[in-house]
N, C-alpha and C. Protein backbone atom coordinates (compact mmCIF):
# COMPACT_ATOMS: atom_id res chain seq x y z
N UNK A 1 117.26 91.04 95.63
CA UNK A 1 115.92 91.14 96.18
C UNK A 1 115.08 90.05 95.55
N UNK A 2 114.16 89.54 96.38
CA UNK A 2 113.47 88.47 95.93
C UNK A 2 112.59 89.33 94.87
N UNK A 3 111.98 88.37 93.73
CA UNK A 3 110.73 88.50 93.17
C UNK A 3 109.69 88.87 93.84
N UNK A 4 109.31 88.08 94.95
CA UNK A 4 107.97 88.45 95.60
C UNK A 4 108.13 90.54 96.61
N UNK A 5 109.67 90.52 96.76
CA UNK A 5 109.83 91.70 97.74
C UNK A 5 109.61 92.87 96.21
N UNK A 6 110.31 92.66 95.23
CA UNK A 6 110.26 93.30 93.84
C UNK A 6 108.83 93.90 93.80
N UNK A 7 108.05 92.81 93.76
CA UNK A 7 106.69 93.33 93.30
C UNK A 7 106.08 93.59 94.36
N UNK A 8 106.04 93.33 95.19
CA UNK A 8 105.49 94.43 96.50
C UNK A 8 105.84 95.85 96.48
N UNK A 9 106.90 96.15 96.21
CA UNK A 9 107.73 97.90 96.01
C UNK A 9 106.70 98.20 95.08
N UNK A 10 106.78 97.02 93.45
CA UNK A 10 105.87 98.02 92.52
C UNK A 10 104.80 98.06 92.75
N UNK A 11 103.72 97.59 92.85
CA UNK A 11 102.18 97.30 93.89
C UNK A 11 102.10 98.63 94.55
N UNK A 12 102.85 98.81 95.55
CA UNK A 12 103.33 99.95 96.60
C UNK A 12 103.30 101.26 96.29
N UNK A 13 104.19 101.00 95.30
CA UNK A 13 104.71 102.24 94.48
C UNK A 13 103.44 103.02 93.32
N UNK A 14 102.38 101.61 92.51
CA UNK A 14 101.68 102.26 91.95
C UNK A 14 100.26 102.09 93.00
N UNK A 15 100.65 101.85 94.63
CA UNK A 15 99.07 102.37 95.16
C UNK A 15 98.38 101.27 95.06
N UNK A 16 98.33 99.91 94.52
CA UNK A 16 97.43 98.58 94.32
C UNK A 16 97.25 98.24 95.81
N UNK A 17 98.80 98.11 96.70
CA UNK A 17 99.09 97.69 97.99
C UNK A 17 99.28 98.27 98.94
N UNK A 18 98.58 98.39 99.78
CA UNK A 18 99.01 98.98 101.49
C UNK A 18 100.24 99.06 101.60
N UNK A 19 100.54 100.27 102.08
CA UNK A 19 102.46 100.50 102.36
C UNK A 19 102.96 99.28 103.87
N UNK A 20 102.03 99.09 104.18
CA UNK A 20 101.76 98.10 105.50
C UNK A 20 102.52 96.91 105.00
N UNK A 21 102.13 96.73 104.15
CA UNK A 21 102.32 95.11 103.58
C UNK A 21 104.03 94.94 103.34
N UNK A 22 104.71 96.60 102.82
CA UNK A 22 105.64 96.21 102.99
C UNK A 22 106.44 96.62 103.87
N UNK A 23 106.06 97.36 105.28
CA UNK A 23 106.79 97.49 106.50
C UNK A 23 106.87 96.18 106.97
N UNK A 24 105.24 95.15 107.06
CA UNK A 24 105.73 93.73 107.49
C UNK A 24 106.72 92.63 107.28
N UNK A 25 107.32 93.06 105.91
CA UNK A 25 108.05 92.33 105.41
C UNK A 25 109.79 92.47 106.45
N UNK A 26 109.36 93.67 106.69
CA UNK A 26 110.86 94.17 107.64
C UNK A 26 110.69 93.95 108.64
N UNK A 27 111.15 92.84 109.52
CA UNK A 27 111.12 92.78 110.80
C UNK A 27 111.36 93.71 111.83
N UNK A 28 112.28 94.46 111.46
CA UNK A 28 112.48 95.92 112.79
C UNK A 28 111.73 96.47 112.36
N UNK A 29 111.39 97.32 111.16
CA UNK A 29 110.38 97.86 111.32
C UNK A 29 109.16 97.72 111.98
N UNK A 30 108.68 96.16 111.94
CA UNK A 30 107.05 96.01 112.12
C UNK A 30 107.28 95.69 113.59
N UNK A 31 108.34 95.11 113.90
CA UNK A 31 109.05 95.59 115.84
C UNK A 31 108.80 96.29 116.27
N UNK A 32 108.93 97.91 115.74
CA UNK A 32 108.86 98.91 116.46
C UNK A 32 107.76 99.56 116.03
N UNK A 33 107.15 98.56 115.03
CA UNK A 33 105.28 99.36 114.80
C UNK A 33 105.40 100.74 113.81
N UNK A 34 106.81 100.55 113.06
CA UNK A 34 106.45 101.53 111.83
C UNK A 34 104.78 101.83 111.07
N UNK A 35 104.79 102.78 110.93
CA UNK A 35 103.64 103.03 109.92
C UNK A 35 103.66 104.24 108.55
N UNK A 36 102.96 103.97 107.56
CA UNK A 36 102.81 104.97 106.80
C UNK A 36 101.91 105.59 106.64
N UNK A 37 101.72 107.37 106.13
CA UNK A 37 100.39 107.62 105.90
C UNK A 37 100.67 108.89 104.60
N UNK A 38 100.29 108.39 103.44
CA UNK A 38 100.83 108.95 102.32
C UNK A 38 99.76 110.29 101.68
N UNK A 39 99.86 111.82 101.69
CA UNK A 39 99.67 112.36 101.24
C UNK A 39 99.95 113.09 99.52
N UNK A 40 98.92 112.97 98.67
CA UNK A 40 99.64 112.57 97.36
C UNK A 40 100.48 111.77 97.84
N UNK A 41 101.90 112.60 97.29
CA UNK A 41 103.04 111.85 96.48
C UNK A 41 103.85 111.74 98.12
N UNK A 42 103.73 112.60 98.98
CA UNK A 42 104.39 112.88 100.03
C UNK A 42 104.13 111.55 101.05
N UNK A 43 105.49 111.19 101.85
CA UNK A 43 104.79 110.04 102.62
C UNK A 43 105.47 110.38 103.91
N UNK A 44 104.82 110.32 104.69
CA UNK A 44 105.42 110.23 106.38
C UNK A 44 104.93 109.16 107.23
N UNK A 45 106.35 109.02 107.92
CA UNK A 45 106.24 108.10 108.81
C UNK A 45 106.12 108.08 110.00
N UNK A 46 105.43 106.83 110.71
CA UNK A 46 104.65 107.10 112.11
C UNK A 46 105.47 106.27 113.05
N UNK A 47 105.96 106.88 114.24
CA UNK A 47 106.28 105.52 115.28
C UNK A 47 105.13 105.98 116.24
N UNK A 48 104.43 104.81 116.47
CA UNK A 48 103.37 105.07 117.42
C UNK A 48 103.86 104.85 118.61
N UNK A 49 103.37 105.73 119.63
CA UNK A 49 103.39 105.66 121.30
C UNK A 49 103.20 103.70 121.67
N UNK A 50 104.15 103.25 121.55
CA UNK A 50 104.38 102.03 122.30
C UNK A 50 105.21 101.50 123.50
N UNK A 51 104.79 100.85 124.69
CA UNK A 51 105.81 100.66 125.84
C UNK A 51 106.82 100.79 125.34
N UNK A 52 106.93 99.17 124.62
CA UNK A 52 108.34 99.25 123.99
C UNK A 52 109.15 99.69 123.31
N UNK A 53 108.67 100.99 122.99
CA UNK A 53 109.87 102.20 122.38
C UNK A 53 109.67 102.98 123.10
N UNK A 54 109.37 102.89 124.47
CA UNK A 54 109.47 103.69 126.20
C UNK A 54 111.59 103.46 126.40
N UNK A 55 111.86 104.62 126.74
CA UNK A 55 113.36 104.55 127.25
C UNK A 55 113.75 105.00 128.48
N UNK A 56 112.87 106.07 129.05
CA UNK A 56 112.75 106.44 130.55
C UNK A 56 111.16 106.33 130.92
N UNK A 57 110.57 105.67 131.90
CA UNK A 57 109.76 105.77 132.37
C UNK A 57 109.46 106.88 133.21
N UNK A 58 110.49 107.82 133.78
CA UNK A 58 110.17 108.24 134.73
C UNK A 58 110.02 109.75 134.40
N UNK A 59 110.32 110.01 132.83
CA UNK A 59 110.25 111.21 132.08
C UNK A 59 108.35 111.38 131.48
N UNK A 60 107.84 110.90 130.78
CA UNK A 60 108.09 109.47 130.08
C UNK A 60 108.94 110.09 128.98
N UNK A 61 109.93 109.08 127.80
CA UNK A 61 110.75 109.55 127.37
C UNK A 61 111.10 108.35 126.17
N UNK A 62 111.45 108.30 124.94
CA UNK A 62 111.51 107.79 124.03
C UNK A 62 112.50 107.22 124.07
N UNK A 63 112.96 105.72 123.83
CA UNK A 63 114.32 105.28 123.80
C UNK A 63 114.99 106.04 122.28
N UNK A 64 116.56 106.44 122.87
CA UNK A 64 116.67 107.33 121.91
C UNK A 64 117.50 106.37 120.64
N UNK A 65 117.59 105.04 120.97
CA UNK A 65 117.75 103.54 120.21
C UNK A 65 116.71 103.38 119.05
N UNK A 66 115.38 103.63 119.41
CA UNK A 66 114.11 103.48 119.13
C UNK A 66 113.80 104.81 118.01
N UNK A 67 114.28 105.68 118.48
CA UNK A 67 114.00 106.55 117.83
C UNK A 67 115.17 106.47 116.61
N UNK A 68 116.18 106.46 116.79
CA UNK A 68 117.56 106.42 115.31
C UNK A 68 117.14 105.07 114.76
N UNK A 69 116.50 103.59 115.35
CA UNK A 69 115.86 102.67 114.52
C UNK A 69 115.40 102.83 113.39
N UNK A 70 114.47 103.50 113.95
CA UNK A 70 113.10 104.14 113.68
C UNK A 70 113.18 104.83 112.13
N UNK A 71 113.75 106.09 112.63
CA UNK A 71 114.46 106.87 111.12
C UNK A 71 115.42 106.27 110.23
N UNK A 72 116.38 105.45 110.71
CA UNK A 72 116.89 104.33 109.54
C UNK A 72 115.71 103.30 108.57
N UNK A 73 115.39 102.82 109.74
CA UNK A 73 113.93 102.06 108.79
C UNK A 73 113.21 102.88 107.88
N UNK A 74 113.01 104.47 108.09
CA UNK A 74 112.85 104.78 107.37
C UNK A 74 112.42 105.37 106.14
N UNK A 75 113.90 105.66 106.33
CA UNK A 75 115.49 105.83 105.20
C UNK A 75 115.27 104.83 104.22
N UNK A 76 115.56 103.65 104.76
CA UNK A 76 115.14 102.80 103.96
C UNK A 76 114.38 102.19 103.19
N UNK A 77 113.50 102.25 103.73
CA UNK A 77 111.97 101.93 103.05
C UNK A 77 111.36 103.13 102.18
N UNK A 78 111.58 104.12 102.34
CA UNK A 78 111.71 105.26 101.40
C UNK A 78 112.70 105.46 100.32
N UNK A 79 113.56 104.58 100.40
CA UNK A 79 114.40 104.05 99.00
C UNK A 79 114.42 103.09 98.68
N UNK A 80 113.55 101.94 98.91
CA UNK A 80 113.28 100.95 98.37
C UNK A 80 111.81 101.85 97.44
N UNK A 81 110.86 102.44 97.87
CA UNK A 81 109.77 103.31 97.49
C UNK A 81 110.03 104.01 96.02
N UNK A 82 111.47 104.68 96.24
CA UNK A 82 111.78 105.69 95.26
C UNK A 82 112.24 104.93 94.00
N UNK A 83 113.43 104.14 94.77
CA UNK A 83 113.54 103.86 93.40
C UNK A 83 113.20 102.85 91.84
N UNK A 84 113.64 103.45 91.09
CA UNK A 84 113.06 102.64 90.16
C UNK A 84 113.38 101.02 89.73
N UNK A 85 114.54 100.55 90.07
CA UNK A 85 114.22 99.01 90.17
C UNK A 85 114.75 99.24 91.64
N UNK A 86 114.20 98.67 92.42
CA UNK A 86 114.19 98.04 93.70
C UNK A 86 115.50 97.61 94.31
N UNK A 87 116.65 97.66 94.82
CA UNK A 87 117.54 97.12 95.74
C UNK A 87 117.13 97.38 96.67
N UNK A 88 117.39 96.36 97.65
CA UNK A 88 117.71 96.63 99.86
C UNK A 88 118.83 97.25 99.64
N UNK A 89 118.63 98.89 99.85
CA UNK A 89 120.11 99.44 99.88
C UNK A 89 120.29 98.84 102.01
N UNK A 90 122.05 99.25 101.73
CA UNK A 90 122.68 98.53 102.60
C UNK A 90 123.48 99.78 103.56
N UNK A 91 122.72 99.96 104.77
CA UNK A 91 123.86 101.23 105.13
C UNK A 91 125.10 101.12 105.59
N UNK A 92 125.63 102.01 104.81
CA UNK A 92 126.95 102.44 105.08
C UNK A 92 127.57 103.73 106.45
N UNK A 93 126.51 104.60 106.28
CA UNK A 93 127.05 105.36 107.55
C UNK A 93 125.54 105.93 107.80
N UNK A 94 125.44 106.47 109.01
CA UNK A 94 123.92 106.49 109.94
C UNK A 94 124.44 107.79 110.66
N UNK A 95 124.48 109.10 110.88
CA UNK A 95 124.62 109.80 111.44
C UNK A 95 123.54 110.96 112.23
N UNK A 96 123.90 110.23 113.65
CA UNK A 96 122.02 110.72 114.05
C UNK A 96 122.45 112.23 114.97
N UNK A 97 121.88 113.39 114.96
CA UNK A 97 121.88 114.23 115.85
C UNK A 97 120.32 114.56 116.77
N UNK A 98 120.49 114.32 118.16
CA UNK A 98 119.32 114.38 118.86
C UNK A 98 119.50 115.94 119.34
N UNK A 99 118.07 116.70 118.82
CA UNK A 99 117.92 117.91 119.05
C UNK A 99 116.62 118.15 120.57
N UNK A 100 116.17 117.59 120.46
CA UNK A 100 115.06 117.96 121.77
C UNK A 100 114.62 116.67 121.93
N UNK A 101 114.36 116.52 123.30
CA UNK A 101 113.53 115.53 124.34
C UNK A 101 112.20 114.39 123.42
N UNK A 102 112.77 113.48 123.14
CA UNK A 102 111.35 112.39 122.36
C UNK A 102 110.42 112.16 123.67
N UNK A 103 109.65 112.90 123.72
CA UNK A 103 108.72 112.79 124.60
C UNK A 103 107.63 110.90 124.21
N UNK A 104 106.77 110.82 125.13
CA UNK A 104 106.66 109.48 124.97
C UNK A 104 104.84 109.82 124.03
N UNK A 105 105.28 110.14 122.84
CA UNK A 105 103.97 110.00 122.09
C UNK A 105 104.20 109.60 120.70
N UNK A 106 103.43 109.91 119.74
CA UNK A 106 103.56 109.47 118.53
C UNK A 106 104.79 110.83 117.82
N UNK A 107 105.86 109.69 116.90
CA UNK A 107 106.63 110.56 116.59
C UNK A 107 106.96 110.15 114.86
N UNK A 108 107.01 111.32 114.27
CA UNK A 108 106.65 111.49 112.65
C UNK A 108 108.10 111.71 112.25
N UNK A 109 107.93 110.87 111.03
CA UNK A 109 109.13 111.71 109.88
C UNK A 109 109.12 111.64 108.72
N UNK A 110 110.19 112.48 108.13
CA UNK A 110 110.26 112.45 106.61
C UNK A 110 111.54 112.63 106.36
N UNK A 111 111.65 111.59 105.19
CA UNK A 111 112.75 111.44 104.20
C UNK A 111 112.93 112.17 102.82
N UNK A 112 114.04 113.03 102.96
CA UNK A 112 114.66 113.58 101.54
C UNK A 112 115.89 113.11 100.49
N UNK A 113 115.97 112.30 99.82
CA UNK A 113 116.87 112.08 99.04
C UNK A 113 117.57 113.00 98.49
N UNK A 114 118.75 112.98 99.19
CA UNK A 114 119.92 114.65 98.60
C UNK A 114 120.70 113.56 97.31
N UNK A 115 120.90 112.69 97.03
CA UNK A 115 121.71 112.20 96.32
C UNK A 115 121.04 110.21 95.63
N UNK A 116 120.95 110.10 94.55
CA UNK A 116 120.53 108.78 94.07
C UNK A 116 121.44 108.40 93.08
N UNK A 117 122.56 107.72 92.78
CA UNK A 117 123.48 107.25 92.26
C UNK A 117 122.93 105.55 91.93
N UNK A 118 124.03 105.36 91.12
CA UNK A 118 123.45 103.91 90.65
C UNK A 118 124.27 103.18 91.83
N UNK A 119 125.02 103.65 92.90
CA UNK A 119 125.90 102.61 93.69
C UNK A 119 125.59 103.41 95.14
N UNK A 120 125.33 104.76 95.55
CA UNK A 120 125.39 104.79 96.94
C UNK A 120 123.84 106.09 96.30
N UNK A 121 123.36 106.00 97.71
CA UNK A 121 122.28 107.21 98.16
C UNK A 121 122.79 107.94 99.02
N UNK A 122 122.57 109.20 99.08
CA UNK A 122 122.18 110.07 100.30
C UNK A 122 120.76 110.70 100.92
N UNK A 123 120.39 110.06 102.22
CA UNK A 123 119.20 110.47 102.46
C UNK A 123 119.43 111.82 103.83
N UNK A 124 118.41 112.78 104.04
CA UNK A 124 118.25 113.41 105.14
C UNK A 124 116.74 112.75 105.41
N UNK A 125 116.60 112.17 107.02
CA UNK A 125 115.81 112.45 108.00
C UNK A 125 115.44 113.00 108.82
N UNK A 126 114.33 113.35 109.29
CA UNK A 126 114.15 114.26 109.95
C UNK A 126 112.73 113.95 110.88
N UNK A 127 112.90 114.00 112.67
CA UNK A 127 111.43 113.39 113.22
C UNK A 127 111.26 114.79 114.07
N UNK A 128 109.76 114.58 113.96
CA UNK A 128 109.72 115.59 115.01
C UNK A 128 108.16 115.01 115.66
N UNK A 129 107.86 115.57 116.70
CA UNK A 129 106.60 114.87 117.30
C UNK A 129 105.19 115.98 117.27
N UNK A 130 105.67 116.86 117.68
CA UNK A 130 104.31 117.99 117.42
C UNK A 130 103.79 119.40 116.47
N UNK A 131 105.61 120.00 116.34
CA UNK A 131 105.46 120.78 114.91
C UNK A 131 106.76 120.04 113.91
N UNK A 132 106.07 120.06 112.58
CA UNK A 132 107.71 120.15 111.93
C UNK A 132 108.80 121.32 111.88
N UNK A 133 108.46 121.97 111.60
CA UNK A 133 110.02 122.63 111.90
C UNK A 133 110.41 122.82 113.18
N UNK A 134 110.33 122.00 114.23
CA UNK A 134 110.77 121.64 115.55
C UNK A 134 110.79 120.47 116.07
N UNK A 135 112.24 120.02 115.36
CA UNK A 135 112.29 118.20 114.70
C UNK A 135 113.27 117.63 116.20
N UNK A 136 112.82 116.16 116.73
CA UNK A 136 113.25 116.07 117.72
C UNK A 136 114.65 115.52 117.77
N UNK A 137 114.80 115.20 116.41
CA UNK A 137 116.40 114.61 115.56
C UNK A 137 116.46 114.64 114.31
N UNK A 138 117.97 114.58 113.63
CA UNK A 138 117.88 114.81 112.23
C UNK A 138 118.81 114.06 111.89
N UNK A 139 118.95 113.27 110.93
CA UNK A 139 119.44 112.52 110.50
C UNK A 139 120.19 112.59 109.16
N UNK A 140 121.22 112.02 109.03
CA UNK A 140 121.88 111.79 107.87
C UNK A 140 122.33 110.38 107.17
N UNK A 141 122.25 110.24 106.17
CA UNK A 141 122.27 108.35 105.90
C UNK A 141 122.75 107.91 104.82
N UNK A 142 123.91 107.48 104.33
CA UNK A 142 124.67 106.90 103.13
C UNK A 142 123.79 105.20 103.20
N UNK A 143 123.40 105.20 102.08
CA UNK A 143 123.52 103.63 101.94
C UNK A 143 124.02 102.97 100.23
N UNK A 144 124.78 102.00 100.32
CA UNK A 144 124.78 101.40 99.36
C UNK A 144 123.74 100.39 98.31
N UNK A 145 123.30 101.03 97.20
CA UNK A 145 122.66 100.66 96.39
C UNK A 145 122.87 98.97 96.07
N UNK A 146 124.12 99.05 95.53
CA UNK A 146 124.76 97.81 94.14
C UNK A 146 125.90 97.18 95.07
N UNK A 147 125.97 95.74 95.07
CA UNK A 147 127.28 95.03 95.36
C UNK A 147 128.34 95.27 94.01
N UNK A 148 128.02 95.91 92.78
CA UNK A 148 128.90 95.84 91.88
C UNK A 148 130.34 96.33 92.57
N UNK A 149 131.64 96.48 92.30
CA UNK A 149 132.64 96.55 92.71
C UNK A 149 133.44 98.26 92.11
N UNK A 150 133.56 98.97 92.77
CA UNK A 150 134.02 100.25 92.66
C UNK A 150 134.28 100.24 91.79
N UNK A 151 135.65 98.92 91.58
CA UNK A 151 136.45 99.54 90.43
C UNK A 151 135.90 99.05 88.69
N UNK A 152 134.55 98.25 88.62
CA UNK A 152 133.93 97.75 87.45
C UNK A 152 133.60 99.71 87.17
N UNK A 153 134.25 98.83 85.28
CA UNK A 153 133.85 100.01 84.90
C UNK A 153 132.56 100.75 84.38
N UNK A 154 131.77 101.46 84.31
CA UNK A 154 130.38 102.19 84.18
C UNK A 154 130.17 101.17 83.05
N UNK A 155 128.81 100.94 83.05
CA UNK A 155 127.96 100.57 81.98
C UNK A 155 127.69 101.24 80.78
């Protein structure tokens, strides 16, 4: 990770910097118009009602591309957030289940870290558009932390 992406996380992380500043840095994200809006410590994420994360017009209806984007980005950006020195973790497996209809409005989520290792994460996502516990997909997400090599031995 660059220096300049480094200190944006910490900035971020201690509140100096708009979480904005570092969705822009991610091109898909700021594509699909990610947003944050951080309560305390808690942060959720926004995909706002945009054409272009329209997938049926004739529903109206969320591309459901747009939407698993969407919650990978993040996945991600919520572990660049967490952790304490900074890697672009790198995903390894993305496992999306679509539970109800992404209707075409603003759609929210949140990220739980089930697992933080010095070499892989496990995150759960989860979006839903009008109540939370009636999430419109849920997500599951391995990513790799470290290029170090399996078989190097622990520090």
């Amino acid at each position: 990770m660059t220096d300049g992406l480094r200190d944006l996380v910490a900035a971020c992380r201690q509140g100096s910097e708009p979480y904005q500043a570092l969705i822009d840095r991610v091109p898909y994200a700021a594509f699909l118009g990610i947003e944050i809006t951080a309560r305390g410590e808690e942060l959720t994420f926004v995909l706002p009602k945009r054409d272009t994360n329209l997938g049926n017009p004739t529903l109206p209806a969320l591309h459901g591309g747009a939407v698993a984007g969407f919650m990978e980005q993040a996945a991600i950006i919520f572990l660049l957030l967490e952790m304490g020195e900074p890697r672009v973790p790198k995903t390894i497996d993305f496992t999306m289940d679509y539970l109800r209809a992404g209707h075409f409005r603003d759609t929210f989520a949140e990220c739980r870290v089930t697992r933080l290792g010095r070499r892989v994460a496990n995150v759960h996502i989860s979006a839903w558009q009008v109540r939370r516990p009636e999430p419109i997909a849920i997500a599951r997400a391995h990513f790799l932390l470290s290029e170090e090599s399996a078989t190097e031995p622990p520090e």
